[in-house]
Protein backbone atom coordinates (compact mmCIF):
# COMPACT_ATOMS: atom_id res chain seq x y z
CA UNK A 1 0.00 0.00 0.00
CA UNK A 2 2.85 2.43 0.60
CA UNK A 3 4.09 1.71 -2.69
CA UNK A 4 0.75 2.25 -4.51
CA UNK A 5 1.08 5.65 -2.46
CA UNK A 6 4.11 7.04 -3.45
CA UNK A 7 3.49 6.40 -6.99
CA UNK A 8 0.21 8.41 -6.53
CA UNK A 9 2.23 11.24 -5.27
CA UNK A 10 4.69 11.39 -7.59
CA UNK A 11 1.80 10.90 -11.00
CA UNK A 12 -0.06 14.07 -8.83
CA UNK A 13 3.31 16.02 -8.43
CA UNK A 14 3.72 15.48 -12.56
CA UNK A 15 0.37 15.89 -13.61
CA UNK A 16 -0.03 19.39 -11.07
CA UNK A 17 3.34 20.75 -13.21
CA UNK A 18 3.25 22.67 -16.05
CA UNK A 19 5.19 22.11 -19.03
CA UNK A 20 7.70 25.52 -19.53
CA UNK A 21 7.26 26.52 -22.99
CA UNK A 22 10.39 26.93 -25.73
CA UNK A 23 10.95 29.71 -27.40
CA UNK A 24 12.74 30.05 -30.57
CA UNK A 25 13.98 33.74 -31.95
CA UNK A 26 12.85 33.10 -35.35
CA UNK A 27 14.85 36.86 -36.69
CA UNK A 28 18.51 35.52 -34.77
CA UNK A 29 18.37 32.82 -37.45
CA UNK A 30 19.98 33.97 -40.86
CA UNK A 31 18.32 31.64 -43.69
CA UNK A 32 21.56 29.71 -45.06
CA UNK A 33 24.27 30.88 -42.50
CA UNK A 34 25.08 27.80 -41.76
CA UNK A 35 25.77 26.63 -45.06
CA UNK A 36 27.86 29.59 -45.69
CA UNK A 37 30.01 29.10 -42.78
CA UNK A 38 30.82 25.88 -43.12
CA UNK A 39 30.70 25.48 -46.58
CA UNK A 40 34.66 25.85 -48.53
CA UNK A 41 36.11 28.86 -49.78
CA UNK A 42 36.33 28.01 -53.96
CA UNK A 43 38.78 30.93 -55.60
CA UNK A 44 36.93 32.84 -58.41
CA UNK A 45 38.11 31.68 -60.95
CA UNK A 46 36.00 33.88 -64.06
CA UNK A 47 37.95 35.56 -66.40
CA UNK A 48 38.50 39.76 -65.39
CA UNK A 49 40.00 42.38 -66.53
CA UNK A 50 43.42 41.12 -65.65
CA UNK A 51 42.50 37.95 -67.23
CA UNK A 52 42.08 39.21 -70.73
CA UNK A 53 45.15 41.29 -69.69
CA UNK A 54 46.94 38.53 -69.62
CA UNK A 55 45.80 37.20 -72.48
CA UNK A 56 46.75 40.68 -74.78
CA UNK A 57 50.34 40.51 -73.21
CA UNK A 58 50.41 36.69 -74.31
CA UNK A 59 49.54 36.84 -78.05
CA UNK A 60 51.42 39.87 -78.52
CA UNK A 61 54.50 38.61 -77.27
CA UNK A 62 53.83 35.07 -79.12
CA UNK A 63 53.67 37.71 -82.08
CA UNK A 64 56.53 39.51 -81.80
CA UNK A 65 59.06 36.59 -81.31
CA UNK A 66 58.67 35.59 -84.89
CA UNK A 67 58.34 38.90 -86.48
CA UNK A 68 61.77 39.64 -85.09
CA UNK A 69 63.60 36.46 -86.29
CA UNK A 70 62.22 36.91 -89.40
CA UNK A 71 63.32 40.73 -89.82
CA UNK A 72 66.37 41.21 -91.93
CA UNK A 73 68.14 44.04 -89.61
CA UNK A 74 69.60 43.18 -85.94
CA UNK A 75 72.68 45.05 -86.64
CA UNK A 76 73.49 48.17 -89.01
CA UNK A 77 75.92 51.41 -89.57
CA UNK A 78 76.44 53.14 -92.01
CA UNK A 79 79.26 52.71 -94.03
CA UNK A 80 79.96 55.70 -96.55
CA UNK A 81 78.49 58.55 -97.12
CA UNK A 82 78.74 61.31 -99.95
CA UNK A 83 77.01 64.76 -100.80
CA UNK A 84 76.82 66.16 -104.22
CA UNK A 85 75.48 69.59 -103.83
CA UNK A 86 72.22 69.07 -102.39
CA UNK A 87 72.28 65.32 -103.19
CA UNK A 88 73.12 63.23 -100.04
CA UNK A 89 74.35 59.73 -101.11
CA UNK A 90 74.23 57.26 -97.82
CA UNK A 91 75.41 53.63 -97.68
CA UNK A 92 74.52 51.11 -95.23
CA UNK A 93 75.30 47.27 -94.03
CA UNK A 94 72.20 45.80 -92.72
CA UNK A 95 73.13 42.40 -90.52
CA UNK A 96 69.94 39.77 -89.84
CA UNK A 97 70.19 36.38 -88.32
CA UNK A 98 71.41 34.47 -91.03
CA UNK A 99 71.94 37.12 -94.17
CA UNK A 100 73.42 40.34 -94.37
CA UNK A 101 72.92 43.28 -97.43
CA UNK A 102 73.62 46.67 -98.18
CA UNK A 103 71.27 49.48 -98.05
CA UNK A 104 71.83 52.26 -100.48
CA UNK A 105 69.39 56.00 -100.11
CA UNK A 106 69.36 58.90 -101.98
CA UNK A 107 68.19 61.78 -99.49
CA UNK A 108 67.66 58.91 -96.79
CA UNK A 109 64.36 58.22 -99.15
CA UNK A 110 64.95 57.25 -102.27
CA UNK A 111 66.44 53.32 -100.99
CA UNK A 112 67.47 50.17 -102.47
CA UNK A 113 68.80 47.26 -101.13
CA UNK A 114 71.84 45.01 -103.34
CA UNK A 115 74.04 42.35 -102.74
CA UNK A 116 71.96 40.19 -100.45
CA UNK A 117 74.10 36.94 -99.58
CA UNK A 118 73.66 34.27 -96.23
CA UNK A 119 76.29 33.93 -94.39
CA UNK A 120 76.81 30.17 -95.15
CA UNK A 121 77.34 30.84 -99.22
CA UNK A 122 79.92 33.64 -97.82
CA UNK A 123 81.55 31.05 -95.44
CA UNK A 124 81.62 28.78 -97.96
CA UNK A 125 83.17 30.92 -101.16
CA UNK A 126 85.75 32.41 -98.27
CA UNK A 127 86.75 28.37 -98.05
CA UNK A 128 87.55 28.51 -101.38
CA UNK A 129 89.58 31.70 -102.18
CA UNK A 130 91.50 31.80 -98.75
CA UNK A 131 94.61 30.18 -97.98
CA UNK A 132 94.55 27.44 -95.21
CA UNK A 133 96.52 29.93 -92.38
CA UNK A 134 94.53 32.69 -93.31
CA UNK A 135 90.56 30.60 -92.67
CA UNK A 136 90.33 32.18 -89.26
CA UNK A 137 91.11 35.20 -89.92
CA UNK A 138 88.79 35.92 -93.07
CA UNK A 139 86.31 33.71 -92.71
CA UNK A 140 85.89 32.74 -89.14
CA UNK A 141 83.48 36.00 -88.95
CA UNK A 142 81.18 34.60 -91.15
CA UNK A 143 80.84 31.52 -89.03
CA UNK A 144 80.20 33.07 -85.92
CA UNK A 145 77.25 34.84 -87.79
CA UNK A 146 76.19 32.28 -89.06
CA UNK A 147 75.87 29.83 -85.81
CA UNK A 148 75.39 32.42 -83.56
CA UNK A 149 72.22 33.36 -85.80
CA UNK A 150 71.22 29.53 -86.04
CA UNK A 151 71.48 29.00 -81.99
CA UNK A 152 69.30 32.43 -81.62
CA UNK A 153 66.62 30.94 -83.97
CA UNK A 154 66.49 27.33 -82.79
CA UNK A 155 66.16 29.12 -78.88
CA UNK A 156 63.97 31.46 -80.44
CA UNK A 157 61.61 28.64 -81.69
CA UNK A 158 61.47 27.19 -78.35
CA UNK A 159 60.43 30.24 -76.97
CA UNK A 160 57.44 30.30 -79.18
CA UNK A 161 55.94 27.11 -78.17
CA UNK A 162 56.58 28.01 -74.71
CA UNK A 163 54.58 31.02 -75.13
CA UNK A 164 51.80 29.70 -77.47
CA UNK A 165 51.27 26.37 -74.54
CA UNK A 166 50.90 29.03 -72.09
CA UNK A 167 47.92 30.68 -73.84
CA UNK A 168 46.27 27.60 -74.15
CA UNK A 169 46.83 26.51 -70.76
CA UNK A 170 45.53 30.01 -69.82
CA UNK A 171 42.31 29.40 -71.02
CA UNK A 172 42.02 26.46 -68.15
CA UNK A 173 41.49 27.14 -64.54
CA UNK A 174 43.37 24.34 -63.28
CA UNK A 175 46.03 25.04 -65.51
CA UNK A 176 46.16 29.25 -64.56
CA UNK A 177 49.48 28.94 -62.51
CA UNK A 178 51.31 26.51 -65.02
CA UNK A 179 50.83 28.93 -67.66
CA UNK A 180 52.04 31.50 -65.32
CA UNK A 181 55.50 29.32 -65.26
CA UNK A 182 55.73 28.97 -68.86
CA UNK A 183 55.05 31.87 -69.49
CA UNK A 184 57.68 33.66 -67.57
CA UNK A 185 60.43 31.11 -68.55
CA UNK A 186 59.57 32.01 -71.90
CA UNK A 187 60.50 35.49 -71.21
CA UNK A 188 63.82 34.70 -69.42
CA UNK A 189 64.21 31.90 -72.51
CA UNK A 190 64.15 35.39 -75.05
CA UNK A 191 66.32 37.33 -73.03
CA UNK A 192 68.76 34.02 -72.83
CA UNK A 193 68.75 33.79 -76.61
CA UNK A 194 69.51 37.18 -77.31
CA UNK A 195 72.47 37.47 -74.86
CA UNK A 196 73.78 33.86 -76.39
CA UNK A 197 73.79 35.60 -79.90
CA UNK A 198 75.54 38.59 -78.78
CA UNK A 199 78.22 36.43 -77.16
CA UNK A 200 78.63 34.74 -80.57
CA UNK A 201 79.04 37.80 -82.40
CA UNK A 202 82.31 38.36 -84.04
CA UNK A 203 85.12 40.97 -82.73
CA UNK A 204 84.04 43.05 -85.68
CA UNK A 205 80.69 43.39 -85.28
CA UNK A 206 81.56 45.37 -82.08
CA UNK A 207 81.11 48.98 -83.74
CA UNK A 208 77.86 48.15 -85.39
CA UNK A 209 74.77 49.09 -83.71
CA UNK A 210 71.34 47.56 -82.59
CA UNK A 211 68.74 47.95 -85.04
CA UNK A 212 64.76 46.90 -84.52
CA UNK A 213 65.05 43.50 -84.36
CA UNK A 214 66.49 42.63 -81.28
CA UNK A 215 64.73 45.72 -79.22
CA UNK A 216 61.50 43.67 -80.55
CA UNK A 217 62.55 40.93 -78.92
CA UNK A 218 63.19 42.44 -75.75
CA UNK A 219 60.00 43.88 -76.16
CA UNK A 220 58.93 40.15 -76.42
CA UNK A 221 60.18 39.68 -73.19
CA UNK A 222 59.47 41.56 -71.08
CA UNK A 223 55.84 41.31 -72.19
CA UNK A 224 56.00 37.78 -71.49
CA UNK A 225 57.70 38.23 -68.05
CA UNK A 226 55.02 40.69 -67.59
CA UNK A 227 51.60 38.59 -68.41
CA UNK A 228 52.85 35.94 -65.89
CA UNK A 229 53.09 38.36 -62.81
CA UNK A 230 49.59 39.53 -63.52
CA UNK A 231 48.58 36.04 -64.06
CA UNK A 232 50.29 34.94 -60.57
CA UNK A 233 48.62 38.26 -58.92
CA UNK A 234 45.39 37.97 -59.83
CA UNK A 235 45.30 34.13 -58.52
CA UNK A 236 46.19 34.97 -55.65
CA UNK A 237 43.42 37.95 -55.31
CA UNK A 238 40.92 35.06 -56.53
């Protein structure tokens, strides 16, 4: 009976309680916070500005590579010049990769270009007119032209499928930073090439001065250089 009791007691102390409500503050809960909090960071990855900055600074320098091996002048000076009366007569050697030719103007307009030879028919004939001890002397110039022109444009090459890879691989996000890389070994592969064919260069090509060609490649360059910074910047922005 005392049992039967106590559980009475107990039922009646239960039954006499009211149940405290629960409150919820609907407005403290943002819709989707969660999700947002815990959900991982993903770096934008759309192309911007900088992105098709990247891009111009690319192609162009992919352009300009080319264009610059294929130009006939990397070295020049003039050679002669005359005046009759008003008349102004001017000679000049133009020196590409692999050819030279000379340059003749009448009133630095009226131009013409003549005797256009590459540098291995020169090397060649100079094997056959010179004497055994004097090879070095008269014709070794014409070699270092001509293999210091080769290495540039073999390097040169290179340089362009570097460049052109790192276009393409620009146009994939997962491939961004890669074509960062490329892109500024590319540069430093330009820069290399040039210096290489200025090393080859022979003693007497020391007084002739730097025409277009090889200021486009620097150009080349440094554009290169120049599109992978902004490339590395703006991932790490995104």
């Amino acid at each position: 009976m005392n049992e039967l009791s106590e559980i009475n007691s107990l039922s009646e102390i239960e039954v006499n309680e009211k149940p405290q409500s629960i409150t919820i503050d609907v407005g403290s809960i943002k819709s989707g916070s969660y999700l947002v909090e815990n959900s991982p960071q993903v770096p934008d990855m759309n192309p911007k500005s900088s992105g098709k900055i990247v891009y111009a600074l690319l192609i162009c320098s992919c352009l300009l590579v080319p264009v610059s091996v294929l130009d006939d002048v990397w070295l020049t000076q003039t050679i002669d010049r005359d005046v009759w009366g008003d008349t102004v007569f001017t000679q000049e050697v133009h020196i590409g990769l692999h050819q030279f030719m000379y340059e003749t103007c009448v009133d630095g307009t009226d131009c013409e270009y003549d005797e256009q030879e590459s540098f291995s028919d020169v090397y060649e004939l100079c094997l056959d007119e010179a004497a055994e001890d004097e090879i070095d002397e008269y014709c070794g110039p014409w070699s270092d032209l001509y293999y210091g022109g080769m290495t540039a444009t073999v390097l040169f090459v290179i340089a362009t499928a570097l460049l052109f890879a790192a276009i393409v691989l620009q146009g994939k996000p997962e491939s961004m930073k890669k074509s960062n890389k490329i892109s500024i070994g590319a540069g430093i592969l330009i820069i290399v090439s040039i210096f290489v064919w200025h090393l080859m260069l022979p003693d007497a090509a020391d007084n002739l001065d730097w025409a277009r060609a090889p200021w486009l490649a620097v150009l080349s360059a440094a554009l290169a250089i120049a599109a992978g910074f902004i490339g590395n910047k703006q991932l790490n922005e995104s």
